[in-house]
Protein backbone atom coordinates (compact mmCIF):
# COMPACT_ATOMS: atom_id res chain seq x y z
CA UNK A 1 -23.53 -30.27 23.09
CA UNK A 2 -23.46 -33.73 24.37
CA UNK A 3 -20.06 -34.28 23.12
CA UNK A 4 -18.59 -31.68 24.88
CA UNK A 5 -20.31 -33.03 28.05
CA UNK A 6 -18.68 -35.80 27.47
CA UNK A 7 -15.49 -34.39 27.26
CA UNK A 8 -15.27 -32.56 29.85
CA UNK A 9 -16.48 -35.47 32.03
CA UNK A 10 -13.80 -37.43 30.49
CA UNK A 11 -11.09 -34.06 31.46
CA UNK A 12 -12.39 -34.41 34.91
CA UNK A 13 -12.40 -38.39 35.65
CA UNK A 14 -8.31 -38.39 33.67
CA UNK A 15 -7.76 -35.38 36.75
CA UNK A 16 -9.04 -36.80 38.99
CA UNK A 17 -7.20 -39.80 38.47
CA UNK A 18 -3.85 -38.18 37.96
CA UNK A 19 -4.27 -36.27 41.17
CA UNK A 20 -4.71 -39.99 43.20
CA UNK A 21 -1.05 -40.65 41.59
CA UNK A 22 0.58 -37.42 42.61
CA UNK A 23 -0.81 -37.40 46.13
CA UNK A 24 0.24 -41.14 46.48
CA UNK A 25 3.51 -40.70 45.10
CA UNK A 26 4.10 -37.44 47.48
CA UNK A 27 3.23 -39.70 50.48
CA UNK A 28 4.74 -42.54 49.45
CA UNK A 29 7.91 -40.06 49.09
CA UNK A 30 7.34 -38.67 52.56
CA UNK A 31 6.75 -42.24 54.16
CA UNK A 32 10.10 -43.09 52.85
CA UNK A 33 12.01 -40.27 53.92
CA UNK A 34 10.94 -41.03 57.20
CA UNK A 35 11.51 -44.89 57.27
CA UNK A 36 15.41 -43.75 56.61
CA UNK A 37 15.85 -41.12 58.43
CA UNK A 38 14.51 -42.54 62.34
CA UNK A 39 15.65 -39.02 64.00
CA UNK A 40 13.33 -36.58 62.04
CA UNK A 41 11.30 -35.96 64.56
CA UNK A 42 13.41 -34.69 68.17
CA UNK A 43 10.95 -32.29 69.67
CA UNK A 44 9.43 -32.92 72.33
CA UNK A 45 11.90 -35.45 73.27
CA UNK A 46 9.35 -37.24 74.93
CA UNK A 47 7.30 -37.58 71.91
CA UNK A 48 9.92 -38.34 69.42
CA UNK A 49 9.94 -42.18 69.98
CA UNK A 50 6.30 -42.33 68.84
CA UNK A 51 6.76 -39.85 65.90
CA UNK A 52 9.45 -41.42 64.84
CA UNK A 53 7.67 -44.81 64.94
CA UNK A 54 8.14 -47.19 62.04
CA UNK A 55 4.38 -48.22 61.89
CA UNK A 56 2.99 -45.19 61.64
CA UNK A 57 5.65 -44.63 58.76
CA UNK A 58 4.54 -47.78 57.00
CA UNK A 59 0.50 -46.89 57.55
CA UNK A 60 1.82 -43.04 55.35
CA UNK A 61 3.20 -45.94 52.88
CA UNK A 62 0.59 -48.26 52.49
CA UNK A 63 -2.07 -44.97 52.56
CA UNK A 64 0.27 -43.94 49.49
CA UNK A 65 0.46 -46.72 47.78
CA UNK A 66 -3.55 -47.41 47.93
CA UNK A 67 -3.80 -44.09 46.50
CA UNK A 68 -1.63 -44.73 43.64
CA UNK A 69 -3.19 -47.66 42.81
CA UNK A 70 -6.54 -46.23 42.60
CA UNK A 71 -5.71 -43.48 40.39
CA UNK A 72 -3.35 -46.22 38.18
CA UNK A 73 -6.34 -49.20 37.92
CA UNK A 74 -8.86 -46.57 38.08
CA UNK A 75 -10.31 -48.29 40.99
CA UNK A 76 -13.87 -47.36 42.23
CA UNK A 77 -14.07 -49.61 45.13
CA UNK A 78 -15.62 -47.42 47.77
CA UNK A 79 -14.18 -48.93 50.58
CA UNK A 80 -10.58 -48.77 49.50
CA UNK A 81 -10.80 -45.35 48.05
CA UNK A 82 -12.54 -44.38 51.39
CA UNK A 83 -9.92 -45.51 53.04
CA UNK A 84 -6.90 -44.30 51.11
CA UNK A 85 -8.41 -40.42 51.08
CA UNK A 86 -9.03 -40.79 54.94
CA UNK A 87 -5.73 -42.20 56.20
CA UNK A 88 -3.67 -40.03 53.67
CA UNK A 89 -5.11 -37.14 55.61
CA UNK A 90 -4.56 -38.27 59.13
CA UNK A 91 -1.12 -39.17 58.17
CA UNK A 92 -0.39 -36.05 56.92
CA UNK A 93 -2.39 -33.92 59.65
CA UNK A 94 0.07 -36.22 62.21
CA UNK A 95 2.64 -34.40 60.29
CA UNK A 96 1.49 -30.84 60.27
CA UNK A 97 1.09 -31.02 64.01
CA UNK A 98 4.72 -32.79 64.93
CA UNK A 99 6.08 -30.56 62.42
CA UNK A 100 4.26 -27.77 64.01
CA UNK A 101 5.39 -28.67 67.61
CA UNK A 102 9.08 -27.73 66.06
CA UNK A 103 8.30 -24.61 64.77
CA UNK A 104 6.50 -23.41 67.74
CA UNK A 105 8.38 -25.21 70.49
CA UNK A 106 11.72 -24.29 69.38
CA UNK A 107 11.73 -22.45 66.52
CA UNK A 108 13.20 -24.66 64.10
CA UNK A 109 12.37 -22.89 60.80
CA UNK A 110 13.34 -25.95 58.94
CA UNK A 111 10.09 -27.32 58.92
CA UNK A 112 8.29 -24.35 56.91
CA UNK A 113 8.62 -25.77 53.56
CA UNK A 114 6.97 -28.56 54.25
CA UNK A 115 4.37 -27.65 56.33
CA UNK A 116 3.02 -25.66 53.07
CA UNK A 117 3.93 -28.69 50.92
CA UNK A 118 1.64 -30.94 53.28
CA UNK A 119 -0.93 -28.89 53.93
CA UNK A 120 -1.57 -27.87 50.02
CA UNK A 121 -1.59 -32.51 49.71
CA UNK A 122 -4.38 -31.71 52.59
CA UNK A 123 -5.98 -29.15 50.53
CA UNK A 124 -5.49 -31.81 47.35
CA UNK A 125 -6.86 -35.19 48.96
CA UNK A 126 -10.12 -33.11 50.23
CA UNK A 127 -10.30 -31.92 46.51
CA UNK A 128 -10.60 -35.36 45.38
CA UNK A 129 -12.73 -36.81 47.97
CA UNK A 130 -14.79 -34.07 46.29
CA UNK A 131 -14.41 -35.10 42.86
CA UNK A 132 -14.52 -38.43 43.60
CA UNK A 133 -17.41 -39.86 42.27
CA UNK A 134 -18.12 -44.08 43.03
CA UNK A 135 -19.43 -46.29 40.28
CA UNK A 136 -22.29 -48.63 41.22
């Protein structure tokens, strides 16, 4: 009985840990997409300058990038993993609602796809926020 507590703790900490790595990777993906293409964003034109913004692609890099390094070092530093789960979701809520803007504004379709795609990374990072449990 105590073994297969111990299992399935184990099953949960190596999924938890794999699902830091995809998320990361996903918005380290999308943060790079962005950084090379600098016209992704055109709707509202008055708007598009600050969506389109290099620093607010580097913060969905760096967001990434602490998220992948928690789940590869298995890092329980509270702070960090605090902060990786809450600016991953900002960045991609930003997202949802320029995206959004699109779709609704103008009906550019194009943007469906991914609108699902980032809100099921949503849906993930409040998962593991959930999951998530800080060693002391």
């Amino acid at each position: 009985m105590l073994h297969h507590k111990h299992n399935q703790a184990n099953q949960l900490h190596k999924l938890n840990r794999f699902n830091f790595i995809k998320t990361g990777l996903l918005i380290v993906g999308l943060a790079v997409c962005f950084m090379i293409d600098r016209t992704y964003f055109f709707y509202p034109p008055s708007l598009a300058p600050a969506w389109n913004n290099l620093w607010v692609d580097v913060i969905g890099l760096l967001s990434g990038v602490i998220l992948v390094l928690c789940g590869v070092c298995d890092l329980h530093i509270d702070f960090i993993v605090k902060a990786g789960l809450g600016i991953s979701a900002a960045f991609l809520t930003v997202l949802v609602v320029a995206e959004s803007f699109h779709v609704i504004g103008i009906g550019y379709f194009r943007f469906h796809p991914a609108i699902l795609f980032e809100i099921y990374s949503i849906v993930n990072l409040l998962q593991i926020a959930y999951e998530y449990e800080p060693r002391y």
